[in-house]
C-alpha atoms as a PDB file:
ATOM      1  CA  UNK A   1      -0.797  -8.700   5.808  1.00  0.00           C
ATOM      2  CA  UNK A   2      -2.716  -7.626   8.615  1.00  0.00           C
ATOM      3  CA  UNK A   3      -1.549  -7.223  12.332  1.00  0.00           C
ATOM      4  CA  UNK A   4      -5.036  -7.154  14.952  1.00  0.00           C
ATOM      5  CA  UNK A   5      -4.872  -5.877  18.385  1.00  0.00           C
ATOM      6  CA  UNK A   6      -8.289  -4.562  20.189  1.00  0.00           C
ATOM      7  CA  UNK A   7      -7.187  -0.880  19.270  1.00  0.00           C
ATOM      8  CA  UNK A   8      -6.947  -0.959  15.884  1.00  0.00           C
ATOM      9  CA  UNK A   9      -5.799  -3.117  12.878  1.00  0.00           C
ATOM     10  CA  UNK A  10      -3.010  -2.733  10.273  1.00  0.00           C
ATOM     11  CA  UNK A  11      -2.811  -3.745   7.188  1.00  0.00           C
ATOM     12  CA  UNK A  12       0.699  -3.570   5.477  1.00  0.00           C
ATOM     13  CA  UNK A  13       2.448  -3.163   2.035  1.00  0.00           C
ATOM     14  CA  UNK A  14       5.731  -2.633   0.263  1.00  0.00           C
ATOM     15  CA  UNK A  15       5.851  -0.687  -3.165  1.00  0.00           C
ATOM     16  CA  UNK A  16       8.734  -1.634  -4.993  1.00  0.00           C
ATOM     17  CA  UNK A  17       8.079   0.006  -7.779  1.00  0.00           C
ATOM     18  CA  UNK A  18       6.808   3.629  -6.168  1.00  0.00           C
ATOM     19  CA  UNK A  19       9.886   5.511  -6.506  1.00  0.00           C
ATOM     20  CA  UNK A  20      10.168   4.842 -10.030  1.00  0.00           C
ATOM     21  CA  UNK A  21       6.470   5.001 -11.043  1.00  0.00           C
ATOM     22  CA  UNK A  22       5.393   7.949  -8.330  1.00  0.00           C
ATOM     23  CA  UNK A  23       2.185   6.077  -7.837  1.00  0.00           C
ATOM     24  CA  UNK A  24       0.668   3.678  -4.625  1.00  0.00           C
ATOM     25  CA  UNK A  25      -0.120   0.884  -6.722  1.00  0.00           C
ATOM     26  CA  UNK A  26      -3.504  -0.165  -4.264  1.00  0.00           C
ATOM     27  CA  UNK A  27      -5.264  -3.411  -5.465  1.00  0.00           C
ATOM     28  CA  UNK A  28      -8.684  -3.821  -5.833  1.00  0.00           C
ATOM     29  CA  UNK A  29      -9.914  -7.092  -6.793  1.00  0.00           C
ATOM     30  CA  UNK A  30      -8.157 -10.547  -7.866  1.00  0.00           C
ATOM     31  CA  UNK A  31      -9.841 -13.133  -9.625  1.00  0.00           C
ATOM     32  CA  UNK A  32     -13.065 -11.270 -10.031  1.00  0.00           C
ATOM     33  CA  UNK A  33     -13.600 -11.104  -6.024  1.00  0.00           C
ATOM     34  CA  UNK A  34     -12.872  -7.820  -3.947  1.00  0.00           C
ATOM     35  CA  UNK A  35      -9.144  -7.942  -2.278  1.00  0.00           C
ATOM     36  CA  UNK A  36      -6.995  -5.242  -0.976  1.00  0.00           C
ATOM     37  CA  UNK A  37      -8.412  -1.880  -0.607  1.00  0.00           C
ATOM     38  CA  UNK A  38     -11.369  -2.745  -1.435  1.00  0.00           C
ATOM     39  CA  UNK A  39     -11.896  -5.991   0.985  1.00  0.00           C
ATOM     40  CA  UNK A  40      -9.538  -5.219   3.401  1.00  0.00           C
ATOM     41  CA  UNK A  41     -11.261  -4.899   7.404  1.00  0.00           C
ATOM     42  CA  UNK A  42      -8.320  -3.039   8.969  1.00  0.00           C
ATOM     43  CA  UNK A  43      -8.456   0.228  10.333  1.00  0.00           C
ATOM     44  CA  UNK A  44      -5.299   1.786   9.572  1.00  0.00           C
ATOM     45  CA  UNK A  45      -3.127   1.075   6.194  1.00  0.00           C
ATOM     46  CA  UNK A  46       0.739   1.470   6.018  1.00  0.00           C
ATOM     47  CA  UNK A  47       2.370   1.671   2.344  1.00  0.00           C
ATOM     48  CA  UNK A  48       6.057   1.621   2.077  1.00  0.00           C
ATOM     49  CA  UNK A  49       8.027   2.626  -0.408  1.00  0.00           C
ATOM     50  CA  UNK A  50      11.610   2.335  -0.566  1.00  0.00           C
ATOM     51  CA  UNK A  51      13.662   5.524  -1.210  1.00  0.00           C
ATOM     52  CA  UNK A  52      17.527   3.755  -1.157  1.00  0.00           C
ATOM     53  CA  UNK A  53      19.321   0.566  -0.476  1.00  0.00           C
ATOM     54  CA  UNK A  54      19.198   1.895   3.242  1.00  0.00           C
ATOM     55  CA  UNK A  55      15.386   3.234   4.053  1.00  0.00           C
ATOM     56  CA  UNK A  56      11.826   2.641   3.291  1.00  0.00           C
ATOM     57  CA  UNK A  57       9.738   5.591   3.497  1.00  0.00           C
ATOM     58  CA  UNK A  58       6.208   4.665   5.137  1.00  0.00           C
ATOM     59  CA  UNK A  59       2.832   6.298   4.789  1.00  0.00           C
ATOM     60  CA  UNK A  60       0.292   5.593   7.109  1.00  0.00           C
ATOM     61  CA  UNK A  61      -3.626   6.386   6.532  1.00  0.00           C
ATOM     62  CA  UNK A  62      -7.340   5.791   7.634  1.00  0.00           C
ATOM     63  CA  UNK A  63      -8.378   3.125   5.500  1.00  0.00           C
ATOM     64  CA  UNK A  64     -11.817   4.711   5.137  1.00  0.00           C
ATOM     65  CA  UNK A  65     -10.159   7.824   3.709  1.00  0.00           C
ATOM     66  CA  UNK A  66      -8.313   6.532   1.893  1.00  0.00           C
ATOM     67  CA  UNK A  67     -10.886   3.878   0.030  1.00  0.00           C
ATOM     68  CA  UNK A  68     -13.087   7.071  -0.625  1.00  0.00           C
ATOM     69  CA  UNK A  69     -10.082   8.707  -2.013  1.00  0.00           C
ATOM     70  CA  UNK A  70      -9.726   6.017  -4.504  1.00  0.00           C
ATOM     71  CA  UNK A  71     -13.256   5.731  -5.187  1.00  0.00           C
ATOM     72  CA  UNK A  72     -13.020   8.520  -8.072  1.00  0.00           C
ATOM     73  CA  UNK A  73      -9.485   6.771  -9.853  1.00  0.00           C
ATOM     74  CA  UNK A  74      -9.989   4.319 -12.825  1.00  0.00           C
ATOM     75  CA  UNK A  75      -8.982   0.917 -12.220  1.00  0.00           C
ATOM     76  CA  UNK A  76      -6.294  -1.017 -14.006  1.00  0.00           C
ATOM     77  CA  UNK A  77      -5.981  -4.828 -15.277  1.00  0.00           C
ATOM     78  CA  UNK A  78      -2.129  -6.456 -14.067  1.00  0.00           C
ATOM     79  CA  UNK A  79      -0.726  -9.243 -12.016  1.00  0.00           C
ATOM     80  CA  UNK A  80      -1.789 -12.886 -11.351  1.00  0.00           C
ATOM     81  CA  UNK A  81      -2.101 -13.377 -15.171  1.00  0.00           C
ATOM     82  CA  UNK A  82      -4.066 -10.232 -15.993  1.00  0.00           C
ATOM     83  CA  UNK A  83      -7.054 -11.483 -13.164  1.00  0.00           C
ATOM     84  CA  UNK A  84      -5.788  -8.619 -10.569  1.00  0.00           C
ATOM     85  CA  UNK A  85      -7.287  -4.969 -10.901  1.00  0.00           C
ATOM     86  CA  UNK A  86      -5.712  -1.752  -9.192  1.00  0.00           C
ATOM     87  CA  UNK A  87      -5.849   2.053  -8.695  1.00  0.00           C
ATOM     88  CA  UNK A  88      -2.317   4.115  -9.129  1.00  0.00           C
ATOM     89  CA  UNK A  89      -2.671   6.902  -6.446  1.00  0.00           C
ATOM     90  CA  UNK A  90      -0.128   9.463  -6.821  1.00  0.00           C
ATOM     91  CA  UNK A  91       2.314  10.023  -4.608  1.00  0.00           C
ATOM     92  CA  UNK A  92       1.854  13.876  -3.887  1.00  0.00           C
ATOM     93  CA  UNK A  93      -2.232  12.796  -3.479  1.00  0.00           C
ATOM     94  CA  UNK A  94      -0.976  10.059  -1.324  1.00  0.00           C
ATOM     95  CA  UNK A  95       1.089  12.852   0.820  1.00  0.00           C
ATOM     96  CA  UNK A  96      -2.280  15.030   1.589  1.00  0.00           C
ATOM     97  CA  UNK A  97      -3.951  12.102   2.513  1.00  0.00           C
ATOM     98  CA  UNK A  98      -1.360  10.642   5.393  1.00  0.00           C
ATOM     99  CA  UNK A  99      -2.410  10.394   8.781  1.00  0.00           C
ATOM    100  CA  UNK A 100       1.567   9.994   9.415  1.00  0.00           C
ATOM    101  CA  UNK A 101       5.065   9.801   7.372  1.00  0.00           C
ATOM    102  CA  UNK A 102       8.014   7.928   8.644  1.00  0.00           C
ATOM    103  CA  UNK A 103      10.968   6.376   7.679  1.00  0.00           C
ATOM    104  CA  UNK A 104      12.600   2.851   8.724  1.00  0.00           C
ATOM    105  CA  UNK A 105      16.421   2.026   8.081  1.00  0.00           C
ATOM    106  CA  UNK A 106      16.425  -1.383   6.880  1.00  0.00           C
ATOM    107  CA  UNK A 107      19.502  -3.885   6.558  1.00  0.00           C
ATOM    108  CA  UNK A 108      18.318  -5.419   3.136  1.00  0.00           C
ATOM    109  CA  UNK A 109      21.289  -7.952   3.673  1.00  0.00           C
ATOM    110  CA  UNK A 110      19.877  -9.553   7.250  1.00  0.00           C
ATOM    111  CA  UNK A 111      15.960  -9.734   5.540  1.00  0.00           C
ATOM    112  CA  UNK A 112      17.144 -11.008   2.524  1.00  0.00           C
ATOM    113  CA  UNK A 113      17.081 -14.715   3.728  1.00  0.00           C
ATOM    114  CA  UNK A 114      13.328 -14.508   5.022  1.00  0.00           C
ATOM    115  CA  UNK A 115      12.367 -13.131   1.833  1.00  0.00           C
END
């Protein structure tokens, strides 16, 4: 999702999958129309990854860097019945590209009933 003030705007995602696969999975298009990455009008975008049952590690970038960044990857076909494409950036590209790293300690138990 996307959080607005008249600074800047966010746009926010969770990688599940990231620790296992050591790739940003960063979607492209859905449904043969732009989405994600590709569509997306904020400024700055956040990708977390969890790294235990305890913490989700956070990367923060320019969106313009990193869209040119994943101009150059190949794209991949998964997801809302095979109509979603995506780019895998890796994880150590994805660390030379951060703006900012951080960490949040997260109580999985207290989200789990808003999820």
């Amino acid at each position: 999702g996307i959080s607005q003030s008249k600074q800047c705007s966010v746009e926010i995602k969770f990688e599940a999958m990231a620790s296992e696969s050591f790739n940003l999975c960063l979607e492209h298009s859905c449904w043969g129309k732009p989405s994600g990455i590709a569509s997306t009008l904020a400024t700055r975008w956040v990708h977390c990854v969890p790294v235990d049952d305890n913490r989700i590690c956070c990367f923060e970038f320019d969106t313009e860097t990193l869209r040119d960044a994943t101009r150059r990857l190949p794209l991949f076909t998964g997801g809302n019945g095979g109509k979603s494409m995506f780019k895998l950036l890796p994880i150590a590209e994805a660390e030379k590209l951060k703006t900012d790293k951080f960490e949040i300690v997260i109580d999985w138990n207290e989200i789990k009933p808003y999820w």
